[in-house]
C-alpha atoms as a PDB file:
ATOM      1  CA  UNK A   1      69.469  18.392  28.370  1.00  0.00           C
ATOM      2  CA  UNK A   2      65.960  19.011  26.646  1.00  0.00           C
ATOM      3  CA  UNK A   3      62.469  17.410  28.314  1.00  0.00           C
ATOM      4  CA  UNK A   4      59.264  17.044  25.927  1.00  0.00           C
ATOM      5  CA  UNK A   5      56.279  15.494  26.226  1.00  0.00           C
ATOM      6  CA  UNK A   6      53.666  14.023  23.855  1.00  0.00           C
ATOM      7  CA  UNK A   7      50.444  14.974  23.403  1.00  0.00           C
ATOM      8  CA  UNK A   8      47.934  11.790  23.899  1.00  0.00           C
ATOM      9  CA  UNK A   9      44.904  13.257  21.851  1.00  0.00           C
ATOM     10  CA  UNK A  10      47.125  14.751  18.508  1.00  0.00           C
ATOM     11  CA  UNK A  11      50.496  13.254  19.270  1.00  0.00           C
ATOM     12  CA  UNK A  12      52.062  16.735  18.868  1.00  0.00           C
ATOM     13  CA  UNK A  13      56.115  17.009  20.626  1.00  0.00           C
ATOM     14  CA  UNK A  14      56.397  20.149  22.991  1.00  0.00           C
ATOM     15  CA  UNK A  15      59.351  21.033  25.330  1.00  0.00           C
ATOM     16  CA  UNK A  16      58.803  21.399  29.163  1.00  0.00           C
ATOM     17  CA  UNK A  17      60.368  23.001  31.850  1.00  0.00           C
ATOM     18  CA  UNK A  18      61.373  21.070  34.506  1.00  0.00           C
ATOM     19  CA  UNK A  19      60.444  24.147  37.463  1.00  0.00           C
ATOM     20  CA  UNK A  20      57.140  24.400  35.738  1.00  0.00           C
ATOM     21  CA  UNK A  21      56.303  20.764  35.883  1.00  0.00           C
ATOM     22  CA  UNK A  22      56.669  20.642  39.587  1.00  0.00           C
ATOM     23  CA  UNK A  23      54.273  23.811  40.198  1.00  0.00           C
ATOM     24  CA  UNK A  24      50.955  22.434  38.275  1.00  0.00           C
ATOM     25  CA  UNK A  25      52.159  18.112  39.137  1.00  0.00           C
ATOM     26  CA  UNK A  26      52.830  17.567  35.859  1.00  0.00           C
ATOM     27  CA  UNK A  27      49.009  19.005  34.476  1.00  0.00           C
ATOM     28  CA  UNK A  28      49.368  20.741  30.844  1.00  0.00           C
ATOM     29  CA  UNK A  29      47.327  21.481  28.014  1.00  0.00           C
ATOM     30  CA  UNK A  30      48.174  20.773  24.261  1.00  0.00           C
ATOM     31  CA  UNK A  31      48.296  24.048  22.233  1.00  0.00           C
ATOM     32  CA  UNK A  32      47.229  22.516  19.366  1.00  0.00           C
ATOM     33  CA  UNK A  33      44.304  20.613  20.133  1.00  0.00           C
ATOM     34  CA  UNK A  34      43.687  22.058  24.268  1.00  0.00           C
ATOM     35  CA  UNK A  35      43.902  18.538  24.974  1.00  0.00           C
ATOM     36  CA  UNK A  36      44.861  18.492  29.024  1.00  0.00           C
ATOM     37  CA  UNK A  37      46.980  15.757  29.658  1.00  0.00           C
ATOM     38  CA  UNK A  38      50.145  14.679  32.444  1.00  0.00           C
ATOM     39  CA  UNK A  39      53.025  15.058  30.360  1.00  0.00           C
ATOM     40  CA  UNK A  40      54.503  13.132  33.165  1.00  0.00           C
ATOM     41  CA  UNK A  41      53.384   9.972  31.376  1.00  0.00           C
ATOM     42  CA  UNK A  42      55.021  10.794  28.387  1.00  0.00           C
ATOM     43  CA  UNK A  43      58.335  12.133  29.022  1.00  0.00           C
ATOM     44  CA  UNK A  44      61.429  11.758  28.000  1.00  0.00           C
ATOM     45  CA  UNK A  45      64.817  13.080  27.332  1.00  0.00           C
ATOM     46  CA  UNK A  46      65.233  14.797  23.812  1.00  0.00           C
ATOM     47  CA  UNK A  47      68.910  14.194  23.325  1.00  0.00           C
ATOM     48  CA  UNK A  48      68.580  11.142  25.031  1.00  0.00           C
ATOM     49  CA  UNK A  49      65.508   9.296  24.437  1.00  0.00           C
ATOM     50  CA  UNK A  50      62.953   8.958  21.391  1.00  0.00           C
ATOM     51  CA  UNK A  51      59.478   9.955  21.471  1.00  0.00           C
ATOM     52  CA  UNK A  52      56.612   7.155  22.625  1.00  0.00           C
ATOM     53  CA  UNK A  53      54.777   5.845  20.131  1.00  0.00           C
ATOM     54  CA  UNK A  54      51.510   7.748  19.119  1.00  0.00           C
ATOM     55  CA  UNK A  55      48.367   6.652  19.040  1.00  0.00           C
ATOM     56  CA  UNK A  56      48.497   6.270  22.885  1.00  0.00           C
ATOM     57  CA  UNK A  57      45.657   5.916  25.581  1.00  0.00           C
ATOM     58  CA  UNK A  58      46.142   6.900  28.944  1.00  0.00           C
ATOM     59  CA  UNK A  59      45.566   3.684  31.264  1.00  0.00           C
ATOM     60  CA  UNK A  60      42.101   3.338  32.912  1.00  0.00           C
ATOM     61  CA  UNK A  61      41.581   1.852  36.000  1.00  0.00           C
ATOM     62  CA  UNK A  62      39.633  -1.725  35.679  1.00  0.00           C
ATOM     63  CA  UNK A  63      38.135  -1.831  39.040  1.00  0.00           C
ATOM     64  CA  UNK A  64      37.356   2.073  40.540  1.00  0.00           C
ATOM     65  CA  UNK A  65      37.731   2.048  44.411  1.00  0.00           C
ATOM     66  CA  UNK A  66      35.094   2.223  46.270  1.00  0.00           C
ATOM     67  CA  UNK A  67      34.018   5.724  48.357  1.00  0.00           C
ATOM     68  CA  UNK A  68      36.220   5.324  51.478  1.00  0.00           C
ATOM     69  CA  UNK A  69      38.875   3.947  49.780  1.00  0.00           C
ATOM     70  CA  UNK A  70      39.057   6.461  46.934  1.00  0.00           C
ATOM     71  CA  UNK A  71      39.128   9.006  49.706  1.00  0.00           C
ATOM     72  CA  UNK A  72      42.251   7.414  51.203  1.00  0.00           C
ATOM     73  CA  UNK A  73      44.024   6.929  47.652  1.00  0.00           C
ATOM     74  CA  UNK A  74      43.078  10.641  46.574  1.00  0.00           C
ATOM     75  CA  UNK A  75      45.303  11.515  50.273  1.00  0.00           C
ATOM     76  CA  UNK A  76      48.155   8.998  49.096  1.00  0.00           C
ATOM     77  CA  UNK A  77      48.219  10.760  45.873  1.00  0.00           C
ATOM     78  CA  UNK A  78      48.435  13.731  46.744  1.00  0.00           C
ATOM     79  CA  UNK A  79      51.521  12.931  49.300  1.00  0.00           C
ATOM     80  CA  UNK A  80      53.254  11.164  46.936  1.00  0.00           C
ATOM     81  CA  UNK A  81      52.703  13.659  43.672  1.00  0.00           C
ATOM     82  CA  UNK A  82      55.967  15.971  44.854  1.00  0.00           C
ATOM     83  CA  UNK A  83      57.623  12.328  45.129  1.00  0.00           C
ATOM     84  CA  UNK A  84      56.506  10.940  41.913  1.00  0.00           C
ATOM     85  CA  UNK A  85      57.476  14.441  39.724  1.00  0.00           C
ATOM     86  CA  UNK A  86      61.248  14.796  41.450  1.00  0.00           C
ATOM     87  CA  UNK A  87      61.813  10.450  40.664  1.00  0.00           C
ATOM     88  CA  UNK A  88      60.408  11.413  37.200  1.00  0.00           C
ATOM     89  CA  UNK A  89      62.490  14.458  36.141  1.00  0.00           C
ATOM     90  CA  UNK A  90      65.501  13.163  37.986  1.00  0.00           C
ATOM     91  CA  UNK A  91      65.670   9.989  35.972  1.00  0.00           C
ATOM     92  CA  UNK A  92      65.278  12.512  33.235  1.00  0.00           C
ATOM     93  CA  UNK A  93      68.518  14.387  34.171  1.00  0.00           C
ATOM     94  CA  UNK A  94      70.552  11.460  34.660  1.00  0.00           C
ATOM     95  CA  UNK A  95      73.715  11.810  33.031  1.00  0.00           C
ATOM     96  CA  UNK A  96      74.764   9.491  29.948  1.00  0.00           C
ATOM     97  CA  UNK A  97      77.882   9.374  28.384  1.00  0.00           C
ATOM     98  CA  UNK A  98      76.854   7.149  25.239  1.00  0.00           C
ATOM     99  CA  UNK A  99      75.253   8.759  22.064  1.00  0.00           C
ATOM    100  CA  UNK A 100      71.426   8.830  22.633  1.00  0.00           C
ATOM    101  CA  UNK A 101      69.506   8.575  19.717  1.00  0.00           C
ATOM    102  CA  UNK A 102      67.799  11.804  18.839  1.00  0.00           C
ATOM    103  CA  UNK A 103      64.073  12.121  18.444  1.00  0.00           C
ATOM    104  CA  UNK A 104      62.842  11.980  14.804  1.00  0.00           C
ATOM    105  CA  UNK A 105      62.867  14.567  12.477  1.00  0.00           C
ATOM    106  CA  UNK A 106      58.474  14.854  12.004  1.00  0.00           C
ATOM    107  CA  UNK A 107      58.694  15.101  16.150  1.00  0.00           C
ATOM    108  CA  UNK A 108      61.159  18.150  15.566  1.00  0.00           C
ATOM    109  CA  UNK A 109      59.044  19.218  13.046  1.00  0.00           C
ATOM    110  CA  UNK A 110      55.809  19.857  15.156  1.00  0.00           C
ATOM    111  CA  UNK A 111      57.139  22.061  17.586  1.00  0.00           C
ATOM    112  CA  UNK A 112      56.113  25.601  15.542  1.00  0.00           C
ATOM    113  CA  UNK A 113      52.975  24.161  14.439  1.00  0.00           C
ATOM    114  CA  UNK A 114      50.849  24.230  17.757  1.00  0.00           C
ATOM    115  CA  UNK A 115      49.855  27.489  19.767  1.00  0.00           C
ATOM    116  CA  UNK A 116      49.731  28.060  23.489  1.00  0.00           C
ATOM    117  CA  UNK A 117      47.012  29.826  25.663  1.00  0.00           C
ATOM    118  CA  UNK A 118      48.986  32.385  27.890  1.00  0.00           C
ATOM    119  CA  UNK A 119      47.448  31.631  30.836  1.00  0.00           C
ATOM    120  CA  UNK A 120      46.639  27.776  31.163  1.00  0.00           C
ATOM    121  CA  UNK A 121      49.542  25.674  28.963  1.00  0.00           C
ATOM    122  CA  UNK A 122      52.904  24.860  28.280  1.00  0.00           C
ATOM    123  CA  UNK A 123      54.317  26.809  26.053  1.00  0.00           C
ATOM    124  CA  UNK A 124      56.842  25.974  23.090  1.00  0.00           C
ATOM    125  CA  UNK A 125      60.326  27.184  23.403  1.00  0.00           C
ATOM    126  CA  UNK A 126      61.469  28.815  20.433  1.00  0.00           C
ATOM    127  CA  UNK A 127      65.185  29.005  19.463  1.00  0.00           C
ATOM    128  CA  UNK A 128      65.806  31.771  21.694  1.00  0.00           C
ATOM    129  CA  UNK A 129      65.429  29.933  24.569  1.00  0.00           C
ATOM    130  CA  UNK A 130      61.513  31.560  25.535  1.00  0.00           C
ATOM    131  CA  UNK A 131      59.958  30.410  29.089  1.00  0.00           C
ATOM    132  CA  UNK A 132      56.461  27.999  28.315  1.00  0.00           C
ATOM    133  CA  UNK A 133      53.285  28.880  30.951  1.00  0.00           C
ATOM    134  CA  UNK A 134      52.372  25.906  32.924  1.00  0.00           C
ATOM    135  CA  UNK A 135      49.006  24.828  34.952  1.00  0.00           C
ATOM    136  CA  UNK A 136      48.991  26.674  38.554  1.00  0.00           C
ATOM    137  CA  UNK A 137      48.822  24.494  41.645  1.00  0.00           C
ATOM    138  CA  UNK A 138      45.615  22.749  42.577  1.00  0.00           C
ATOM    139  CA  UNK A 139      44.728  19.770  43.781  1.00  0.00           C
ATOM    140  CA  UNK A 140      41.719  19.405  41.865  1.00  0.00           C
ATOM    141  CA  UNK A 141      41.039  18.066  38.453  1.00  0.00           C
ATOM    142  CA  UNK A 142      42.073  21.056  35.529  1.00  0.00           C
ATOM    143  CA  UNK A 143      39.302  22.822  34.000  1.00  0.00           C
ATOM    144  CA  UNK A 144      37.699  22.654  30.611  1.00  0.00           C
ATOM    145  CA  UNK A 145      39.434  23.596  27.591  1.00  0.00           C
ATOM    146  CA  UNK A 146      38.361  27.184  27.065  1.00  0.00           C
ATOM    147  CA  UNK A 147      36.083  27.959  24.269  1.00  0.00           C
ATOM    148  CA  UNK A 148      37.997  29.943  21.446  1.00  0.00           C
ATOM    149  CA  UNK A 149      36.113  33.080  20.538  1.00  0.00           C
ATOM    150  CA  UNK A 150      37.946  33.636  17.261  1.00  0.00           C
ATOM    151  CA  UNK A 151      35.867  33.074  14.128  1.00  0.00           C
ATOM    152  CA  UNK A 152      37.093  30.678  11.599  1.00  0.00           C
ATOM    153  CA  UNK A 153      37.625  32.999   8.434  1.00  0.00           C
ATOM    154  CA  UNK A 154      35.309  30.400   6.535  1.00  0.00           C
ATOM    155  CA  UNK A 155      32.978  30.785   8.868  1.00  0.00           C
ATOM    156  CA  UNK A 156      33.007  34.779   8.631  1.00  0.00           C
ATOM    157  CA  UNK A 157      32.573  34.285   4.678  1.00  0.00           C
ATOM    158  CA  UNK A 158      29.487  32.067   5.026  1.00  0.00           C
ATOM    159  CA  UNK A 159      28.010  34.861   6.973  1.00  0.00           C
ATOM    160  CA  UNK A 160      28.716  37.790   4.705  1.00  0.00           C
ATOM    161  CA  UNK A 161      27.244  35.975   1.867  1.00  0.00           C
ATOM    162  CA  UNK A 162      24.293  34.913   3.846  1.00  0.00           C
ATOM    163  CA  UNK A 163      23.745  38.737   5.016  1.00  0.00           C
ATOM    164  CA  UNK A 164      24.286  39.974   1.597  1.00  0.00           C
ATOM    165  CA  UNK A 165      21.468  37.104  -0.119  1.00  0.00           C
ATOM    166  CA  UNK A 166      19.025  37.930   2.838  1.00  0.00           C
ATOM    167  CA  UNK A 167      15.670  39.602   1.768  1.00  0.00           C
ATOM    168  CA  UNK A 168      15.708  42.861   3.169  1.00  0.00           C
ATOM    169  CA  UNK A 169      19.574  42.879   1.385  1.00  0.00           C
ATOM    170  CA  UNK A 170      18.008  42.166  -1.934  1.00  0.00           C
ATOM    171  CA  UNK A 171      15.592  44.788  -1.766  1.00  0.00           C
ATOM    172  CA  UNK A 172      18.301  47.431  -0.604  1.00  0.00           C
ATOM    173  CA  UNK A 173      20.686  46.738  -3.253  1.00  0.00           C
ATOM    174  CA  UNK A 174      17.597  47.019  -6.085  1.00  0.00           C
ATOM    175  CA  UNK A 175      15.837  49.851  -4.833  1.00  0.00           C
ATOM    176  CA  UNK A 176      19.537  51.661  -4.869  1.00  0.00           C
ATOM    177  CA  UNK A 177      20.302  50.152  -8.231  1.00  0.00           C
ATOM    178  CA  UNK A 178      17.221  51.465  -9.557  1.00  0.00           C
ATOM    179  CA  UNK A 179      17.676  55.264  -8.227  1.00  0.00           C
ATOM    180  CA  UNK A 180      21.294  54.925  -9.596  1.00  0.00           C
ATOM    181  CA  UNK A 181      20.019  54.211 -12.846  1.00  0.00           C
ATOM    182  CA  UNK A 182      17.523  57.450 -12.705  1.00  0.00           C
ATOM    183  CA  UNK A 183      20.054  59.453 -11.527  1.00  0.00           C
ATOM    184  CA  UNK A 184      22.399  58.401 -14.509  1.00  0.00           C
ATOM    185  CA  UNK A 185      19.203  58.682 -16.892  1.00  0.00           C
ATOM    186  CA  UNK A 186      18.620  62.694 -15.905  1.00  0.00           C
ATOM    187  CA  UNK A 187      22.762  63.191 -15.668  1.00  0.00           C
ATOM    188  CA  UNK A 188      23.007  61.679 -19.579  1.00  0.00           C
ATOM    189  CA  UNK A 189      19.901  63.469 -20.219  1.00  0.00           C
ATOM    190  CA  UNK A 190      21.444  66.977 -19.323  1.00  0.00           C
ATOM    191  CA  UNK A 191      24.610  66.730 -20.820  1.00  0.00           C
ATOM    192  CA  UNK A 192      22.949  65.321 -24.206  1.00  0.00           C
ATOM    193  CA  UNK A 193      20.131  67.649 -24.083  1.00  0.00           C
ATOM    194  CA  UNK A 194      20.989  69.670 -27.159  1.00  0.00           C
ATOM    195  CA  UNK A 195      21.139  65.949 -29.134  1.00  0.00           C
ATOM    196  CA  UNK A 196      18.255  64.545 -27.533  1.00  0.00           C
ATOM    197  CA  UNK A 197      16.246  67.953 -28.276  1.00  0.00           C
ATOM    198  CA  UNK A 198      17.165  67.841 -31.775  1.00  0.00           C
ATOM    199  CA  UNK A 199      16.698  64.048 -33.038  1.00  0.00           C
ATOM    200  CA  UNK A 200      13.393  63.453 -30.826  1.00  0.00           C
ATOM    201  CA  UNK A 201      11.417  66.863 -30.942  1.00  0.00           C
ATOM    202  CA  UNK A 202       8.679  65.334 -28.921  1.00  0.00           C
ATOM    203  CA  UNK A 203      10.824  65.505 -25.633  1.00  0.00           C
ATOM    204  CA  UNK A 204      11.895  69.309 -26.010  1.00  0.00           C
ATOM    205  CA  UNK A 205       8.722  70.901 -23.731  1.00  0.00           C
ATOM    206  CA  UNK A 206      10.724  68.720 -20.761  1.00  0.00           C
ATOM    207  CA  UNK A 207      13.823  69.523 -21.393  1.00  0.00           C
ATOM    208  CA  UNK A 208      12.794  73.029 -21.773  1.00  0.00           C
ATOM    209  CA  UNK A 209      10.666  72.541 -18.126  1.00  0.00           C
ATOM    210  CA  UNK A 210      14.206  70.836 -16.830  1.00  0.00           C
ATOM    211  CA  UNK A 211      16.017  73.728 -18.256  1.00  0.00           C
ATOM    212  CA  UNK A 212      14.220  76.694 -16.422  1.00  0.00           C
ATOM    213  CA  UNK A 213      14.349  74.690 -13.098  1.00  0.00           C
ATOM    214  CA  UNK A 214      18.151  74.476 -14.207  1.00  0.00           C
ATOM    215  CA  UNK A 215      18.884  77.674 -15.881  1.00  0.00           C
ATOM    216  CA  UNK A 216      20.415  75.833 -18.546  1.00  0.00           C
ATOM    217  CA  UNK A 217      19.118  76.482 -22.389  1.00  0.00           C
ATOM    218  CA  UNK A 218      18.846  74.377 -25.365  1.00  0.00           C
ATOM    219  CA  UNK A 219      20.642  75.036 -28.540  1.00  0.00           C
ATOM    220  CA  UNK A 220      21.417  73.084 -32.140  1.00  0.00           C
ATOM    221  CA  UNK A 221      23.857  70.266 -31.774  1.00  0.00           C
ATOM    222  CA  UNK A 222      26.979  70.888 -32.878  1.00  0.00           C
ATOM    223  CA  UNK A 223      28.640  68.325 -35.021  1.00  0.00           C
ATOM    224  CA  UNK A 224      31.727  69.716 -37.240  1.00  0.00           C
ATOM    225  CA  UNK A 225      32.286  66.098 -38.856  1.00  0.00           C
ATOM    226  CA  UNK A 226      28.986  66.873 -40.514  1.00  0.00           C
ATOM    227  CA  UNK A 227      29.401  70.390 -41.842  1.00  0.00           C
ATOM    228  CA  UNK A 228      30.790  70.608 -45.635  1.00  0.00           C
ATOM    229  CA  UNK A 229      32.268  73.840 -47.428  1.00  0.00           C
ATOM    230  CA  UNK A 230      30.410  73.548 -50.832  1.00  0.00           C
ATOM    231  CA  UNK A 231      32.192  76.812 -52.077  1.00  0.00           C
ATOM    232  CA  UNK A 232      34.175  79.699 -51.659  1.00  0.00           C
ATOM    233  CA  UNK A 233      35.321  82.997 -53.245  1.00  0.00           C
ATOM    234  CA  UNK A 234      37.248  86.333 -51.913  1.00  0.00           C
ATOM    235  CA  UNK A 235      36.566  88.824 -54.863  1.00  0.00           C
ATOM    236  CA  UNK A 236      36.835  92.613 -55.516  1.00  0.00           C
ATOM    237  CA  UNK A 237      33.700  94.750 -54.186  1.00  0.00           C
ATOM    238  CA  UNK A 238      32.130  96.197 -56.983  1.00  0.00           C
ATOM    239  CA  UNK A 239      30.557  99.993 -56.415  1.00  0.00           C
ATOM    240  CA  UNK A 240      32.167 103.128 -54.709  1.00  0.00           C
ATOM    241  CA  UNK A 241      32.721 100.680 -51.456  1.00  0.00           C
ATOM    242  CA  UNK A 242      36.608 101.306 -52.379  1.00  0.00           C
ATOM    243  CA  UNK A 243      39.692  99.794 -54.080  1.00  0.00           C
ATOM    244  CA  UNK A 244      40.873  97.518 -50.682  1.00  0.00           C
ATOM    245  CA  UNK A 245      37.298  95.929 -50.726  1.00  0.00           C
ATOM    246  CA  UNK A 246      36.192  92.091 -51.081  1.00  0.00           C
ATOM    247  CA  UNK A 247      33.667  90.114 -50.879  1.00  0.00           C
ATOM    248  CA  UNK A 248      33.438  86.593 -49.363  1.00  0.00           C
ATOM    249  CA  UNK A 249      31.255  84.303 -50.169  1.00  0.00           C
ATOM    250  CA  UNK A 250      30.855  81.013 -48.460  1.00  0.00           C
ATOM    251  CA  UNK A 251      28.463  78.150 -48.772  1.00  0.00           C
ATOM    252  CA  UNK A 252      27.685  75.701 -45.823  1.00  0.00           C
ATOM    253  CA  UNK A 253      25.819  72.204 -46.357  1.00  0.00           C
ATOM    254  CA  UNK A 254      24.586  70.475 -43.361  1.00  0.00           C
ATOM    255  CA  UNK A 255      24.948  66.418 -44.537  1.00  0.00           C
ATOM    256  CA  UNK A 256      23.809  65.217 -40.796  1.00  0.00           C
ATOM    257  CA  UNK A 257      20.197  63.965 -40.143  1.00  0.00           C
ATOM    258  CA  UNK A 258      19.472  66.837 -37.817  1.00  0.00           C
ATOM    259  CA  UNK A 259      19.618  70.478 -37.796  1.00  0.00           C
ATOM    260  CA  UNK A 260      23.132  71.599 -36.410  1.00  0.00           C
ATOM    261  CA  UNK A 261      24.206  74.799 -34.969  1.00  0.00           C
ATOM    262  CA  UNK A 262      25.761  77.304 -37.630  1.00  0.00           C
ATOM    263  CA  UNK A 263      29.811  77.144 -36.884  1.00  0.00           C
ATOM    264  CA  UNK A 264      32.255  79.976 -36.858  1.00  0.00           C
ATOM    265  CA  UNK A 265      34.675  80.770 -39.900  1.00  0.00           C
ATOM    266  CA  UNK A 266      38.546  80.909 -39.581  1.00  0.00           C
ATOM    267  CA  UNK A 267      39.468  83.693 -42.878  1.00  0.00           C
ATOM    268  CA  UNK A 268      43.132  84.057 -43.231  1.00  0.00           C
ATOM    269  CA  UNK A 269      44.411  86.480 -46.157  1.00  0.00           C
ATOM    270  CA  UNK A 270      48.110  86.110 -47.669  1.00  0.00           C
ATOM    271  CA  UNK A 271      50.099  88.116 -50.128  1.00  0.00           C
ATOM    272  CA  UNK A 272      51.683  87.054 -53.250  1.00  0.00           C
ATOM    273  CA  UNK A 273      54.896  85.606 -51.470  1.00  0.00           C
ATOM    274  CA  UNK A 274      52.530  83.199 -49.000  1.00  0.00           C
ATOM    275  CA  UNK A 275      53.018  85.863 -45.936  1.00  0.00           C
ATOM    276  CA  UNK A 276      50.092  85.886 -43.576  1.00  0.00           C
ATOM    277  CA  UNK A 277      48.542  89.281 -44.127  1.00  0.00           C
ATOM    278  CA  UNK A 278      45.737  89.422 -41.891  1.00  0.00           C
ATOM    279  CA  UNK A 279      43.704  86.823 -39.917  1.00  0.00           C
ATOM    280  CA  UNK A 280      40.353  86.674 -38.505  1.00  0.00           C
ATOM    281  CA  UNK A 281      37.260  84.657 -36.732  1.00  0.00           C
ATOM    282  CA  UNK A 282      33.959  85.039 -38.251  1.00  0.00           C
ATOM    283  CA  UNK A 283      31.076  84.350 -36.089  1.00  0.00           C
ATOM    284  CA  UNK A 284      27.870  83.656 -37.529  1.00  0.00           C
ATOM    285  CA  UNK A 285      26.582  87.038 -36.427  1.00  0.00           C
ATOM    286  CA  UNK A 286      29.085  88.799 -38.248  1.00  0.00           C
ATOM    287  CA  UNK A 287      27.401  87.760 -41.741  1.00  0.00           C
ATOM    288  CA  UNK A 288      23.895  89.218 -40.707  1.00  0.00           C
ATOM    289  CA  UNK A 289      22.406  85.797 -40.825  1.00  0.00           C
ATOM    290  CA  UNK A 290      18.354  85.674 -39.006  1.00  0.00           C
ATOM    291  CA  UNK A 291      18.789  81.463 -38.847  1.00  0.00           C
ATOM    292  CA  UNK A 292      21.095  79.809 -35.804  1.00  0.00           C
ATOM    293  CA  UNK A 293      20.438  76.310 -37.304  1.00  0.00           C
ATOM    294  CA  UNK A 294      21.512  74.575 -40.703  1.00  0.00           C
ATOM    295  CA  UNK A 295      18.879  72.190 -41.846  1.00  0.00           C
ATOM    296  CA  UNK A 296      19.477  68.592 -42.398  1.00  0.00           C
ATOM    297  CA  UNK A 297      20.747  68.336 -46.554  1.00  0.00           C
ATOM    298  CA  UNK A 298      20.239  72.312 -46.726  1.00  0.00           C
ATOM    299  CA  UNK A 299      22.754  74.730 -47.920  1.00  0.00           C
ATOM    300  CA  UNK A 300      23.242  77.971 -46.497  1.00  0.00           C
ATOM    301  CA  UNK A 301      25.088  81.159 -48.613  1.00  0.00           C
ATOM    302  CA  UNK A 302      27.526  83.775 -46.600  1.00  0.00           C
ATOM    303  CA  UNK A 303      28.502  86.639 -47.652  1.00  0.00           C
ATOM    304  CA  UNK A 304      30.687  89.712 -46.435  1.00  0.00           C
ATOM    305  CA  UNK A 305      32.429  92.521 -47.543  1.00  0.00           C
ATOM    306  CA  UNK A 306      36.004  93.095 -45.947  1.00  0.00           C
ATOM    307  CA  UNK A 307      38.263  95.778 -46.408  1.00  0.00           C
ATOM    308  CA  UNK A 308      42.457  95.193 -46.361  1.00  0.00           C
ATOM    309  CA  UNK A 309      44.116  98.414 -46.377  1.00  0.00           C
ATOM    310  CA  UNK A 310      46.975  99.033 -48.080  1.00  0.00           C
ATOM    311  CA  UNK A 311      48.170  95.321 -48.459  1.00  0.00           C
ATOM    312  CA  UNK A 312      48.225  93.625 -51.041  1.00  0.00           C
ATOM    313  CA  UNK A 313      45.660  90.169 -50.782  1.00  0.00           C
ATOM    314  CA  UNK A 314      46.300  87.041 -53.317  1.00  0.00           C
ATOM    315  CA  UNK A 315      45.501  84.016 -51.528  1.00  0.00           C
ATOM    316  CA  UNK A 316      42.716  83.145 -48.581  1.00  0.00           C
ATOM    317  CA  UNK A 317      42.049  80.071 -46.381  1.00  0.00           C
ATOM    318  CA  UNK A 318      38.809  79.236 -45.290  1.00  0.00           C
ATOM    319  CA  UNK A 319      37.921  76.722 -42.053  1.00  0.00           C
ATOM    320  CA  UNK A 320      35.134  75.959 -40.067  1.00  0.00           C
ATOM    321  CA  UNK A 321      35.058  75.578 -36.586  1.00  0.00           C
ATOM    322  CA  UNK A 322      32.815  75.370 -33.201  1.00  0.00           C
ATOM    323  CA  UNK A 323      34.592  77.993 -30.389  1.00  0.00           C
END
């Protein structure tokens, strides 16, 4: 046999002990709604018996008693309370061998839906069979529904939004956005300094200030895309410089809109059959050159005598290259 109650404020179905009823008279509070109610008024038999109807009011009493009389039927109530719980759970218990109808399906279907305080309710039994809490003993009236000190989550959002739209928010979040967007400015600025130098003159005495604070220095952008081999040529050295001596001759053109750094040359010699013969990295130093910079649309001649040995030199390869 299975006892439940109803809940008179939200209707909600919950399963009572019958031990538990007896220690707190019947007193229990709804875990959904913390409604305190007798569920005395409402029981019934779960196998047995179908729910009472909901919307229900507990009955009211038409004319109150008057002060000496209320104190006599508060003494009669309280003799009779033991009496009135054992007649009520004992009709409960009493045995039927004809199919009851069972209580409806929605009734079963509220049971996991409402949660119990600990300390002052009945709790739902679960499928394992779980004890509820019930009221303690007291003769007087049960106390307030506790005050739940859990935030609603919508209520937590509301407040984060209003913290982060306050004033003293706003002016946090723009002063830091504006010394973000300095500290960006200078980081771009150093990185790009070379390019920045180059294509706006005017802002090289800071960068050059920035620079000593820094140690850092300030060369010619390098840009390969804009660097073009005009010509080449690997000829025989003319004079007493010797028979394994060439010459190479390169021209650079810078076809960029601002001066550029002067690039490195990749030389590699073959022999008649295409075997690599030698192989070798010209810096710009190694052609005796005074300038570090090609102009923008100017053309720069390199030359450079070589020597090869003994081997025999019929074909060259000539690249350009930052290191």
């Amino acid at each position: 046999m299975s006892l439940a109650t109803r809940c008179f404020a939200c209707g909600t179905v919950f399963r009572v002990v019958q031990d538990q009823l007896k220690v707190s008279e019947g007193w229990v509070r709804c875990g959904r709604c913390n409604e305190v109610f007798n569920a005395l008024d409402s029981l019934f038999d779960l196998e047995r018996d179908t729910a009472p109807v909901w919307p229900a009011t507990e009955p009211a009493l038409d004319n109150p008693p008057a002060t000496a009389e209320a104190s006599a039927a508060s003494t009669a109530l309280e003799d009779a309370a033991s009496d009135r719980i054992d007649e009520r759970l004992s009709n409960s218990w009493r045995s039927n061998t004809t199919p009851a109808t069972r209580v409806d399906e929605r009734d079963r279907l509220e049971f996991p839906d409402a949660q119990f305080d600990p300390e002052f309710s009945i709790g739902m039994l679960s499928d394992n069979n779980a004890e509820a809490t019930t009221l303690p003993l007291t003769s007087e009236p049960p106390a307030a529904a506790p005050t739940l000190t859990t935030t609603p989550e919508f209520v937590r959002h509301a407040q984060q939004r209003a913290r982060w739209q306050s004033p003293v928010a706003r002016v946090t979040l723009a002063v830091g956005g504006v010394l973000l967007l300095v500290a960006l400015g200078l980081q771009m600025g150093h990185h790009f300094r070379d390019l920045v130098a180059a294509r706006w003159p005017q802002t090289r005495p800071a960068l050059q200030a920035w620079c000593d604070l820094l140690t850092c220095s300030i060369q010619p952008p390098r840009r390969i895309e804009d660097i073009a081999v005009e010509s080449t040529a690997l000829t025989k050295a003319a004079g007493p410089v010797g028979a394994d001596a060439f010459k190479l001759s390169v021209a650079l053109r810078n076809r960029g809109n601002i001066p550029l750094a002067m690039p490195s040359i990749d030389l590699t010699l073959t022999d008649p059959l295409g075997q690599l013969v030698a192989r070798r990295v010209l810096a710009p130093n190694d052609f005796r050159v005074a300038q570090t910079a090609i102009q923008p649309a100017a053309e720069v001649p390199l030359q450079l005598l070589l020597t090869t040995g003994n081997a025999r030199v019929t074909g060259y390869t000539v690249e350009v290259f930052y290191p």
